[in-house]
PDB file of N, CA and C in Angstrom:
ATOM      1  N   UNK A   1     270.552 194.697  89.469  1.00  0.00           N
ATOM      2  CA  UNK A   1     270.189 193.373  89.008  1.00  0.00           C
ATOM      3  C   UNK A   1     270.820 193.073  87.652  1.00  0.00           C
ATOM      4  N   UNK A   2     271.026 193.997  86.959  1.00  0.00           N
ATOM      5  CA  UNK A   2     271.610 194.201  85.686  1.00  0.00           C
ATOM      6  C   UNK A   2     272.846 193.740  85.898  1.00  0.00           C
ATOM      7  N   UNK A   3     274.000 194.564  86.196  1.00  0.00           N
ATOM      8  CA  UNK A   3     275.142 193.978  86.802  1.00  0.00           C
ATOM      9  C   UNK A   3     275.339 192.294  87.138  1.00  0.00           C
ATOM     10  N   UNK A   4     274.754 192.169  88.518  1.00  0.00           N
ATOM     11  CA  UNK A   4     274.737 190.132  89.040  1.00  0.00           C
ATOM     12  C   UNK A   4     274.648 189.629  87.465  1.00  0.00           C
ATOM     13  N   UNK A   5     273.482 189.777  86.513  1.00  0.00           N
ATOM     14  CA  UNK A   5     273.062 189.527  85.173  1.00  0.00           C
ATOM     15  C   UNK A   5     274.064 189.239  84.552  1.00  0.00           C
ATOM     16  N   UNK A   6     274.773 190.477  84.623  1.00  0.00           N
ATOM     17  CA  UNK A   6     276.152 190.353  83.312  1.00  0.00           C
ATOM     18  C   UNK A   6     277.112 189.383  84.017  1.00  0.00           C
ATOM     19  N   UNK A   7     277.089 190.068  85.237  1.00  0.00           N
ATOM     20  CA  UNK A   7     278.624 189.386  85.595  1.00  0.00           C
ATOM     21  C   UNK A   7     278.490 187.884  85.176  1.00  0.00           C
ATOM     22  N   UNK A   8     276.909 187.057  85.956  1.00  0.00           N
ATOM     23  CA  UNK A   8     276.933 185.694  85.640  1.00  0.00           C
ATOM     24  C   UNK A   8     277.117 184.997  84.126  1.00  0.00           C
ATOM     25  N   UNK A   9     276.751 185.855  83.279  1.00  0.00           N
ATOM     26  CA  UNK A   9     276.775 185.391  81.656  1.00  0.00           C
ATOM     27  C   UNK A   9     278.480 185.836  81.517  1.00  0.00           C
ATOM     28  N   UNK A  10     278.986 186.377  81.837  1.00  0.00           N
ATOM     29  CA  UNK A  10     280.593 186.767  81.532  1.00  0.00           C
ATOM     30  C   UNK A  10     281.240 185.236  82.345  1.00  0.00           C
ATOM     31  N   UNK A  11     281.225 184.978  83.448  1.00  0.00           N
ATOM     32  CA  UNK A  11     281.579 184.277  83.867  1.00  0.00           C
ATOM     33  C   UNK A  11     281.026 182.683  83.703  1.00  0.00           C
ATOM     34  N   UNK A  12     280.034 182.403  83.431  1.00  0.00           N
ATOM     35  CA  UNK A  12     279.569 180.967  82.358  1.00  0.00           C
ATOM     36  C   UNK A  12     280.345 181.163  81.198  1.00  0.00           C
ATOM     37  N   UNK A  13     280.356 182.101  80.311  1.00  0.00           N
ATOM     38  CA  UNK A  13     280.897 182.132  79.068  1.00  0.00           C
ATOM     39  C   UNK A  13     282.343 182.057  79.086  1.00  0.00           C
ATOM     40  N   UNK A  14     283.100 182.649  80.417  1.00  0.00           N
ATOM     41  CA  UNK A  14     284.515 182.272  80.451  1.00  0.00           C
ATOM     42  C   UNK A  14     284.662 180.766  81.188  1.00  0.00           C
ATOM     43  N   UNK A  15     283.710 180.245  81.957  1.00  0.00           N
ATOM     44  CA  UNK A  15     283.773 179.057  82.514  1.00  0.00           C
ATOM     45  C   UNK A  15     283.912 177.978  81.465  1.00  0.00           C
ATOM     46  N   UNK A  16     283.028 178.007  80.552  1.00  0.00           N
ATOM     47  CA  UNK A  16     282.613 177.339  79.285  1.00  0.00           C
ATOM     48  C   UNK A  16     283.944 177.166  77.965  1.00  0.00           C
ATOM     49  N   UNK A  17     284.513 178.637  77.833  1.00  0.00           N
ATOM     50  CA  UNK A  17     285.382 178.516  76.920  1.00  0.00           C
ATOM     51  C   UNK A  17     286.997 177.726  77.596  1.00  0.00           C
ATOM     52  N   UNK A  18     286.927 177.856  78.815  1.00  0.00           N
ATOM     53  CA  UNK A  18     288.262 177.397  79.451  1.00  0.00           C
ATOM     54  C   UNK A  18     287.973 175.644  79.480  1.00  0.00           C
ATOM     55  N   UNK A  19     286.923 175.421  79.588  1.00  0.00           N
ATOM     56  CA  UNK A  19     287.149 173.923  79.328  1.00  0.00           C
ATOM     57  C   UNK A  19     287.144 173.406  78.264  1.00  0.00           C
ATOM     58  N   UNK A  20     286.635 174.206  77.056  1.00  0.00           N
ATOM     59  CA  UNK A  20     286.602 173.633  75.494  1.00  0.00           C
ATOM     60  C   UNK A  20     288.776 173.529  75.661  1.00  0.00           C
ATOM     61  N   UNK A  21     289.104 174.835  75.844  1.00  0.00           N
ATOM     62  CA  UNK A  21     290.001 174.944  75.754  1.00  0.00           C
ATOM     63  C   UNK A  21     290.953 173.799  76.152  1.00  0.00           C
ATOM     64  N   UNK A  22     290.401 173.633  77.483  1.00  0.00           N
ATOM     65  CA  UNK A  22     291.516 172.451  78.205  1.00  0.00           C
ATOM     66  C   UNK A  22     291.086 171.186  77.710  1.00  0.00           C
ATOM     67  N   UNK A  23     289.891 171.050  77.415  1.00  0.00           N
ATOM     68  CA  UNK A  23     289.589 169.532  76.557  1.00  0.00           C
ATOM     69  C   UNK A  23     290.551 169.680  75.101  1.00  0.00           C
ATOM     70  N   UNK A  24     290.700 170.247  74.443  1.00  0.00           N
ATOM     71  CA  UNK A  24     291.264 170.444  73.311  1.00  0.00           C
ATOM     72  C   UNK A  24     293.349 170.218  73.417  1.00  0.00           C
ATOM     73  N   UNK A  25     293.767 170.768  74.199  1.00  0.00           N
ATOM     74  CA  UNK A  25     295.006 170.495  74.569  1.00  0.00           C
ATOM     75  C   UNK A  25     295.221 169.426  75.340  1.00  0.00           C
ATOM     76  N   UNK A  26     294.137 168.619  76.016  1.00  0.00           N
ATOM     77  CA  UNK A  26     294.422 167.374  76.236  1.00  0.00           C
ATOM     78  C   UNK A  26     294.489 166.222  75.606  1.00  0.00           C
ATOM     79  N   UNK A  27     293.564 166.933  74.017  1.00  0.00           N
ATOM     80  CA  UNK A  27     293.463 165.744  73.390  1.00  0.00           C
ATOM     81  C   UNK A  27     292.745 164.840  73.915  1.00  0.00           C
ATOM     82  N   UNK A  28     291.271 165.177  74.260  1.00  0.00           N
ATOM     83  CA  UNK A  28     290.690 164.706  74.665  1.00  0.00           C
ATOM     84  C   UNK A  28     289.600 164.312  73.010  1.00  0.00           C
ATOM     85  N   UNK A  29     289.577 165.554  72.307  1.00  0.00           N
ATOM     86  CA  UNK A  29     289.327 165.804  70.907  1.00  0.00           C
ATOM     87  C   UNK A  29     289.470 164.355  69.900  1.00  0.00           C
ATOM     88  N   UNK A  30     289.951 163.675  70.165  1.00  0.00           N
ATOM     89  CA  UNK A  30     290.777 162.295  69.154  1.00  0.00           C
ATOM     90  C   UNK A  30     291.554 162.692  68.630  1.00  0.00           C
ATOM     91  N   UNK A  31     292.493 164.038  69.452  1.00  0.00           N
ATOM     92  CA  UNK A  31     293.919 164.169  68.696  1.00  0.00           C
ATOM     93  C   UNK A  31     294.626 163.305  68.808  1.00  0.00           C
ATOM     94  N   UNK A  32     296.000 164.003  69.032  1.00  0.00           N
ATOM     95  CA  UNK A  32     297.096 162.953  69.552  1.00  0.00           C
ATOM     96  C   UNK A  32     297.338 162.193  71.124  1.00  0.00           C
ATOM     97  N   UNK A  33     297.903 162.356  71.192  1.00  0.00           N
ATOM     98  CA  UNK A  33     297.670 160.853  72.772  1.00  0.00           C
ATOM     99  C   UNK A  33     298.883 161.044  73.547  1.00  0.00           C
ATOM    100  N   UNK A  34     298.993 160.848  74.594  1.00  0.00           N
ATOM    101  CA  UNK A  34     300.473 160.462  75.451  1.00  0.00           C
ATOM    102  C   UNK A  34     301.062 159.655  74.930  1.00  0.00           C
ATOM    103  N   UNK A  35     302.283 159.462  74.948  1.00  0.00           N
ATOM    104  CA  UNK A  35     303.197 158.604  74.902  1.00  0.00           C
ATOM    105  C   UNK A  35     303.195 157.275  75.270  1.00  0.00           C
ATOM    106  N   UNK A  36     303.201 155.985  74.273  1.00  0.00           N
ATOM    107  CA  UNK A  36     303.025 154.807  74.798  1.00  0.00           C
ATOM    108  C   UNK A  36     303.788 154.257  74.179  1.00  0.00           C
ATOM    109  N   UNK A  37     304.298 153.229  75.719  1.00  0.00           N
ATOM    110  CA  UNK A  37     305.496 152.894  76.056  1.00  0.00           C
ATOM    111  C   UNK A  37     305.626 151.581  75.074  1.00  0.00           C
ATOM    112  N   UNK A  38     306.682 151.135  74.225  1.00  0.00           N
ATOM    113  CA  UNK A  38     306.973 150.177  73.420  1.00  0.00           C
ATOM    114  C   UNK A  38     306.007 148.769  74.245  1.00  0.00           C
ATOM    115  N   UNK A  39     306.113 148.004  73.491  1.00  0.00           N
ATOM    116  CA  UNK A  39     305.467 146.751  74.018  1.00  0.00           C
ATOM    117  C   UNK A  39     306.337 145.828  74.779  1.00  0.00           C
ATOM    118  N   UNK A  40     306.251 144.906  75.041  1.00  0.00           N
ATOM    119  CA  UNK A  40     307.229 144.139  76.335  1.00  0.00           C
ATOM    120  C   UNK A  40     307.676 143.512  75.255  1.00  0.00           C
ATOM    121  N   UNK A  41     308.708 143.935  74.349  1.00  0.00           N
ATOM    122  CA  UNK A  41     309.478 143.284  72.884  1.00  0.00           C
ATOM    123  C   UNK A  41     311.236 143.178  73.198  1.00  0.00           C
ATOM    124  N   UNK A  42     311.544 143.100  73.697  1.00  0.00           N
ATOM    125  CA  UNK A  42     313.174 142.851  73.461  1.00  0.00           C
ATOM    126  C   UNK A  42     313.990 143.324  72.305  1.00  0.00           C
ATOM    127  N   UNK A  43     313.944 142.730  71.512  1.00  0.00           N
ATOM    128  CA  UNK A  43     314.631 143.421  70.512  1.00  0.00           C
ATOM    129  C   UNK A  43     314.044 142.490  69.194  1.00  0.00           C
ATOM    130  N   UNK A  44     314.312 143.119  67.530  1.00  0.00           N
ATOM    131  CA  UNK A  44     313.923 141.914  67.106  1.00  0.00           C
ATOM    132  C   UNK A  44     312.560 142.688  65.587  1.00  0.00           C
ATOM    133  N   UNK A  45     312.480 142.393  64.788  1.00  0.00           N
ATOM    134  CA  UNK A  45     311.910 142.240  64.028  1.00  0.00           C
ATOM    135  C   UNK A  45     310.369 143.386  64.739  1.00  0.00           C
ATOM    136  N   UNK A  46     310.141 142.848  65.341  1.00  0.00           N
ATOM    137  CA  UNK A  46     308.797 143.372  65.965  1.00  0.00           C
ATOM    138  C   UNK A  46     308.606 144.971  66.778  1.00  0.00           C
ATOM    139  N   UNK A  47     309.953 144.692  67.196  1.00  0.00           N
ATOM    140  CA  UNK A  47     310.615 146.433  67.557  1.00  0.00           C
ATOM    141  C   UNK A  47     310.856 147.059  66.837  1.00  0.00           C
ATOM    142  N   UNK A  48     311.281 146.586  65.685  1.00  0.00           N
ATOM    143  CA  UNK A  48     311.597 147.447  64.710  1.00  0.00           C
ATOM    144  C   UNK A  48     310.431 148.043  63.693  1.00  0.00           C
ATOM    145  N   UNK A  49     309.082 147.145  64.179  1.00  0.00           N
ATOM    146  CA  UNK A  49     307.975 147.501  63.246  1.00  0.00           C
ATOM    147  C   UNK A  49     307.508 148.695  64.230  1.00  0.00           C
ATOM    148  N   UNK A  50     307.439 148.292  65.454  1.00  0.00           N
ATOM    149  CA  UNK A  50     306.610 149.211  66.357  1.00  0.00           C
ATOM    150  C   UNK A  50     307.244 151.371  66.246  1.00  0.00           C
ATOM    151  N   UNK A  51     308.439 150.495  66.207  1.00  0.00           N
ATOM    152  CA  UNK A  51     309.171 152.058  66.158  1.00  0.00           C
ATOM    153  C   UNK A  51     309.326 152.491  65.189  1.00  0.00           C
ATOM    154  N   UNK A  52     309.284 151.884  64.109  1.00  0.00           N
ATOM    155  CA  UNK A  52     308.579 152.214  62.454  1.00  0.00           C
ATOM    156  C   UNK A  52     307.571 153.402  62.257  1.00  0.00           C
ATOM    157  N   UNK A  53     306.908 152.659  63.114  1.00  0.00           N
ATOM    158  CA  UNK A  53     305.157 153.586  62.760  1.00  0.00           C
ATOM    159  C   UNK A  53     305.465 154.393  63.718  1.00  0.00           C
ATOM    160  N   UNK A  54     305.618 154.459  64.712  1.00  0.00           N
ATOM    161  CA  UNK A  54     305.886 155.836  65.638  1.00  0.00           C
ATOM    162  C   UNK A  54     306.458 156.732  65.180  1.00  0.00           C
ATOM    163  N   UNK A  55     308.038 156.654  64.806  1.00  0.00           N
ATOM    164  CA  UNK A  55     308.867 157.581  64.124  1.00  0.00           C
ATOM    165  C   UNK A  55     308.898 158.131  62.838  1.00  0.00           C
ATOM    166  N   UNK A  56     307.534 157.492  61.823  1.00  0.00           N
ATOM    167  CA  UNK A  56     306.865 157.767  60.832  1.00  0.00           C
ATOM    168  C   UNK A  56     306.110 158.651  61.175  1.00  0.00           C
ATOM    169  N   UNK A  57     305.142 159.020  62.821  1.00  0.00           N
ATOM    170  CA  UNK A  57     303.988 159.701  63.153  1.00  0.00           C
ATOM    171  C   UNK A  57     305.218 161.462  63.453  1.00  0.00           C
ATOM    172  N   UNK A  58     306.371 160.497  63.876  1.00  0.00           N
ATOM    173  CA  UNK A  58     307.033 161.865  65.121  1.00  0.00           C
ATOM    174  C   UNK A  58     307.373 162.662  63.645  1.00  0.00           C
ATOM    175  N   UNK A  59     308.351 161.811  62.235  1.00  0.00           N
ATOM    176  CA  UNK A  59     309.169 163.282  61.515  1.00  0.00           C
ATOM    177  C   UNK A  59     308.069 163.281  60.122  1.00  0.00           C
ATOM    178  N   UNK A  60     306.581 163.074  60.607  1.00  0.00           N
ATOM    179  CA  UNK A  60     305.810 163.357  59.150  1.00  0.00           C
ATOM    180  C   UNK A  60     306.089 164.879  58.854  1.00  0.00           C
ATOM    181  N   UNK A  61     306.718 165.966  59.628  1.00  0.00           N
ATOM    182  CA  UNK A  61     306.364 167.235  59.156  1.00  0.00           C
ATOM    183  C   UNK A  61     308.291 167.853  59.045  1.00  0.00           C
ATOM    184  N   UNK A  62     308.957 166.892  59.241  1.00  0.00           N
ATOM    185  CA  UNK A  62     310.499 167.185  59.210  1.00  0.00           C
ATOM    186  C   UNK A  62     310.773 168.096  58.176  1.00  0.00           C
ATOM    187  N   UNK A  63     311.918 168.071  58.175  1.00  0.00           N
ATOM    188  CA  UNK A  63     312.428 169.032  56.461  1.00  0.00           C
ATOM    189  C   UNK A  63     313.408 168.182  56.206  1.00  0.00           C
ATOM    190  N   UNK A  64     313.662 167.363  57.112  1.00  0.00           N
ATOM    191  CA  UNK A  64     315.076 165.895  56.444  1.00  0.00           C
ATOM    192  C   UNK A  64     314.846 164.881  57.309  1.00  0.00           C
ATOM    193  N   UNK A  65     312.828 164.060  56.293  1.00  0.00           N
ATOM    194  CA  UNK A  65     312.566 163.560  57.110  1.00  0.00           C
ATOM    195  C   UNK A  65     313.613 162.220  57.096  1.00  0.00           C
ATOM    196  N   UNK A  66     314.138 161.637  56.035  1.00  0.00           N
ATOM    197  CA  UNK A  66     315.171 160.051  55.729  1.00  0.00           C
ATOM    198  C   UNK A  66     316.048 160.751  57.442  1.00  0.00           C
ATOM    199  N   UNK A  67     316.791 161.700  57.920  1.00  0.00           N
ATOM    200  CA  UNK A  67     317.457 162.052  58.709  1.00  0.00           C
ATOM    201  C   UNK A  67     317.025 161.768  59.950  1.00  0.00           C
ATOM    202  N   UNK A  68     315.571 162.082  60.135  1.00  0.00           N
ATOM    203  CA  UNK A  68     314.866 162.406  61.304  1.00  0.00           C
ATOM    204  C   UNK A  68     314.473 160.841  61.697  1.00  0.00           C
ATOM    205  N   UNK A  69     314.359 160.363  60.174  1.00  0.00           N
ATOM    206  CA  UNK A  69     313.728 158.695  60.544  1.00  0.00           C
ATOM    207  C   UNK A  69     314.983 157.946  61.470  1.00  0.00           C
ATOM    208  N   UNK A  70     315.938 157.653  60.853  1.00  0.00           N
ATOM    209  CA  UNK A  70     316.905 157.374  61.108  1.00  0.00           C
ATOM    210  C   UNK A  70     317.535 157.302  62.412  1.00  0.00           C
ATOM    211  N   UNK A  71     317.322 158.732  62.785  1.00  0.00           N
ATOM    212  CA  UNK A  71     317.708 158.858  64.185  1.00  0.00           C
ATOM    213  C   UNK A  71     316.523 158.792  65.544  1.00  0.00           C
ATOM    214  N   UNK A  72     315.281 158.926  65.185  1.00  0.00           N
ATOM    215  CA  UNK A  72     314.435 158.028  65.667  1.00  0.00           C
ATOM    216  C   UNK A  72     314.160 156.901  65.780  1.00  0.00           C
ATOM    217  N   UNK A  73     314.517 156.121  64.908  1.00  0.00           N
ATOM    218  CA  UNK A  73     314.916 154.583  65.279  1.00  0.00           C
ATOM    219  C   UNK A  73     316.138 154.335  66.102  1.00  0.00           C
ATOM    220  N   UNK A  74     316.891 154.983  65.458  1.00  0.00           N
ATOM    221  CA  UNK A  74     318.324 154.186  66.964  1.00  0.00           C
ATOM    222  C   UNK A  74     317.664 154.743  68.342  1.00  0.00           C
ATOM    223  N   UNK A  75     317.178 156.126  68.527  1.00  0.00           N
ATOM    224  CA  UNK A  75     316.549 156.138  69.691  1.00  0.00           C
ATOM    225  C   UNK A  75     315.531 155.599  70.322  1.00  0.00           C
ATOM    226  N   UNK A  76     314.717 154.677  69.449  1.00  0.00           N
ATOM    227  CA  UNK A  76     313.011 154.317  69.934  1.00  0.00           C
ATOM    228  C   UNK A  76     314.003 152.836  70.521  1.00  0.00           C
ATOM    229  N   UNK A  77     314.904 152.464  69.046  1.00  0.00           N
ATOM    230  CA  UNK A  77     315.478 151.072  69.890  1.00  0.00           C
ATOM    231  C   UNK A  77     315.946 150.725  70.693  1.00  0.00           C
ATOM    232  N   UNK A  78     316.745 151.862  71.423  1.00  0.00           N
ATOM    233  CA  UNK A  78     317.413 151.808  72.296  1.00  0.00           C
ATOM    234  C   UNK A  78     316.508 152.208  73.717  1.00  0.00           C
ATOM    235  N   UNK A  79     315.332 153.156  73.985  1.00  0.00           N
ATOM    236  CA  UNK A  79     314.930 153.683  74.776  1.00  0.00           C
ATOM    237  C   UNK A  79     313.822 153.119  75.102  1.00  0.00           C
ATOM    238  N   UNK A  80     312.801 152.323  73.769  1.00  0.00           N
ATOM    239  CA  UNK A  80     311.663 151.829  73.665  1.00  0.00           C
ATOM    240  C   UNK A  80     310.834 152.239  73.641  1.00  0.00           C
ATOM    241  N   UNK A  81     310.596 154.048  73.547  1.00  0.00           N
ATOM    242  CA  UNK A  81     309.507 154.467  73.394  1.00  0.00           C
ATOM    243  C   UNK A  81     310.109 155.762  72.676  1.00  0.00           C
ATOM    244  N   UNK A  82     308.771 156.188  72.237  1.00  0.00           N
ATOM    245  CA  UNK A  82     309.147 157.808  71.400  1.00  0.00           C
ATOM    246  C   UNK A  82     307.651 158.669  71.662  1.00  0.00           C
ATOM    247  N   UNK A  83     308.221 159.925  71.717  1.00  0.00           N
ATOM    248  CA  UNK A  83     307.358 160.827  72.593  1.00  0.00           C
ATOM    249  C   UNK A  83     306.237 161.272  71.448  1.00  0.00           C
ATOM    250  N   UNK A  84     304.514 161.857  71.853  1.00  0.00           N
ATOM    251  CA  UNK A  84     303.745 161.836  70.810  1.00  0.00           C
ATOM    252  C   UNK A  84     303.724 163.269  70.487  1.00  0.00           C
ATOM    253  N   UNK A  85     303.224 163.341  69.032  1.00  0.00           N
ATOM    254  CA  UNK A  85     303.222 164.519  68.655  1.00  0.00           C
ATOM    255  C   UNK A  85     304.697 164.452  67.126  1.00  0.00           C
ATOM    256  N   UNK A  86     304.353 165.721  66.534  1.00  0.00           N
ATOM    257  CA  UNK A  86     305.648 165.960  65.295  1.00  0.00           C
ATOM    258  C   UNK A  86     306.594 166.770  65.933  1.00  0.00           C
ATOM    259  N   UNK A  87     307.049 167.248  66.977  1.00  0.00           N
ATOM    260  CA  UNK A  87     307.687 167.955  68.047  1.00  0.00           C
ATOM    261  C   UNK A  87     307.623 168.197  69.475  1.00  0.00           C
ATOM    262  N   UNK A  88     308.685 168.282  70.221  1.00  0.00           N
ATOM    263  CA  UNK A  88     308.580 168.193  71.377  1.00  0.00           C
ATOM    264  C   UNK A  88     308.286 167.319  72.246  1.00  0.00           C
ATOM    265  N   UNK A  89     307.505 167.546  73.776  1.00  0.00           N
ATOM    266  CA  UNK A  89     306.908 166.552  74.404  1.00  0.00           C
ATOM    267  C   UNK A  89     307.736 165.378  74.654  1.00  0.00           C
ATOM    268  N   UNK A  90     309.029 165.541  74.786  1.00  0.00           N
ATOM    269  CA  UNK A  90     310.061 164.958  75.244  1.00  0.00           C
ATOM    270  C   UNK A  90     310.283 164.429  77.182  1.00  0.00           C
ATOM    271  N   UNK A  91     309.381 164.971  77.355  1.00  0.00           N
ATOM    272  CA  UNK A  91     308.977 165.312  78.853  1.00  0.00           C
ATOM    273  C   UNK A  91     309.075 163.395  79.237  1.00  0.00           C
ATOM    274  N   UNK A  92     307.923 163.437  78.231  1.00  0.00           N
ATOM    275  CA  UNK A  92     307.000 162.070  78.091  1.00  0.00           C
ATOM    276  C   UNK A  92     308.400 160.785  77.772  1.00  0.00           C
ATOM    277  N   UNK A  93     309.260 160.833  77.621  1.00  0.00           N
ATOM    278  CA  UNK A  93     310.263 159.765  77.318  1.00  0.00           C
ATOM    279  C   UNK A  93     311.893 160.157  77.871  1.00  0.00           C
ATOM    280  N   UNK A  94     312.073 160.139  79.029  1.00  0.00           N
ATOM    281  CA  UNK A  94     313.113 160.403  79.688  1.00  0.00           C
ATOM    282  C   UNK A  94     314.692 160.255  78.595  1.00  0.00           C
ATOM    283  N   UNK A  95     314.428 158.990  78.623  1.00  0.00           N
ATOM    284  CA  UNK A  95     315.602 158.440  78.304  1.00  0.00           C
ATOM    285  C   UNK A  95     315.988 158.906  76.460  1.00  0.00           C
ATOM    286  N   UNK A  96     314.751 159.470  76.091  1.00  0.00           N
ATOM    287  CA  UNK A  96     315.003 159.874  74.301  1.00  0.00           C
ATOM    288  C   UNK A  96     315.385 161.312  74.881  1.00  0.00           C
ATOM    289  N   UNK A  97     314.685 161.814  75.873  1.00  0.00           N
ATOM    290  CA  UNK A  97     314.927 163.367  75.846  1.00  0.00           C
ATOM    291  C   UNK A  97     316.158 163.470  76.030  1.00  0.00           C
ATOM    292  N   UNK A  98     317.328 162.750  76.999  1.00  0.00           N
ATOM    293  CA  UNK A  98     318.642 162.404  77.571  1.00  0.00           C
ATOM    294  C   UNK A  98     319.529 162.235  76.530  1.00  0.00           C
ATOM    295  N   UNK A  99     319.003 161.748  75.294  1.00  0.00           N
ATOM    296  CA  UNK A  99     320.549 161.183  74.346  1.00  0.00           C
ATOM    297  C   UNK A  99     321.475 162.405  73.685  1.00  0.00           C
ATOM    298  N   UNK A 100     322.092 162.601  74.035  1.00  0.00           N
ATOM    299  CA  UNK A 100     322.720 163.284  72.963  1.00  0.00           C
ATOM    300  C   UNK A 100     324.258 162.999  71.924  1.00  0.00           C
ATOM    301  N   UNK A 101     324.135 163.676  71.380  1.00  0.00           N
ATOM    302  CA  UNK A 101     325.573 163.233  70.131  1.00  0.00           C
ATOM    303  C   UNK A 101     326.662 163.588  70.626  1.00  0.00           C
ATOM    304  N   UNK A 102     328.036 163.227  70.370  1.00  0.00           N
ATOM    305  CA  UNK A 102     328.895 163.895  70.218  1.00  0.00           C
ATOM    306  C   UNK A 102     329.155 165.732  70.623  1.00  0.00           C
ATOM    307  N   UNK A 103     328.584 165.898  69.756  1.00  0.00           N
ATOM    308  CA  UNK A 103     328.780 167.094  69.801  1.00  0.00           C
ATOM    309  C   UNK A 103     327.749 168.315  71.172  1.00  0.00           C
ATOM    310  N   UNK A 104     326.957 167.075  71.969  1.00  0.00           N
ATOM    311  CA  UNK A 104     326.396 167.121  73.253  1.00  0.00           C
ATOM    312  C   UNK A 104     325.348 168.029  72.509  1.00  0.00           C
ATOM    313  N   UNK A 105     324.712 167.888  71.629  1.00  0.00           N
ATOM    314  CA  UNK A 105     323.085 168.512  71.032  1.00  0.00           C
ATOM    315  C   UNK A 105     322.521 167.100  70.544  1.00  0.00           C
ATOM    316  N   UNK A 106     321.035 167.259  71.199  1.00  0.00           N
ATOM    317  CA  UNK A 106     320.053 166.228  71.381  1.00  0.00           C
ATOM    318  C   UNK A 106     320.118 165.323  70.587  1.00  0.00           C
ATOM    319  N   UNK A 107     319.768 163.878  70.466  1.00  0.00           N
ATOM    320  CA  UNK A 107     320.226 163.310  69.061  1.00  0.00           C
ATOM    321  C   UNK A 107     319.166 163.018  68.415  1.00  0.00           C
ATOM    322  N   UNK A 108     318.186 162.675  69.468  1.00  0.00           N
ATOM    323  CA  UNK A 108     316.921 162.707  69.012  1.00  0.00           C
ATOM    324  C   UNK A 108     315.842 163.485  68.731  1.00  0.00           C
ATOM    325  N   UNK A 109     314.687 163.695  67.529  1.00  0.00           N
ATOM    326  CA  UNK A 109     314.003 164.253  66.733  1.00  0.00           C
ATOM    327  C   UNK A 109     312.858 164.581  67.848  1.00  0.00           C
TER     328      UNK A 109
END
């Protein structure tokens, strides 16, 4: 009886910690968020605010952030969206994950 006992408290307690867990990487927490897609803007003054504040959120932790800004804007303008988070998660924006330079390494941050 001892045993059934443990096993069930081992297994609530791993049941329990795997969903803190998966709530937490979903950002379910009021972290960060999926990726959302520019607004139905064309081009224009208003695009340029939207992808402002995004690409302000993506290189807050850069090491050359004037660099990182920079090239997050030609990409948010051109693609209309920028992926969430200070790295990665490129998944989330096809067409930013796709750009690359010249020199065929990513162009975007």
């Amino acid at each position: 009886m001892k045993i059934i006992l443990s096993i069930f408290f081992v297994a609530s307690f791993l049941l329990i910690t795997s969903s803190l867990a998966s709530a937490t990487i979903s950002g379910e927490g009021g972290g960060g968020g999926a990726v959302a897609p520019a607004p139905e803007i064309k081009d224009g003054a208003e695009l340029e605010k939207w992808c402002g504040g995004k690409c302000e959120v993506r290189c807050e932790e850069a090491g050359m952030k004037d660099r990182c800004l920079k090239y997050c804007g030609i990409c948010c303008k051109e693609c209309k969206c920028v992926p969430s988070g200070t790295y990665g998660n490129k998944h989330e924006c096809a067409c930013y994950r796709d750009k690359l330079s010249s020199k065929k390494t990513p162009k975007c941050p």
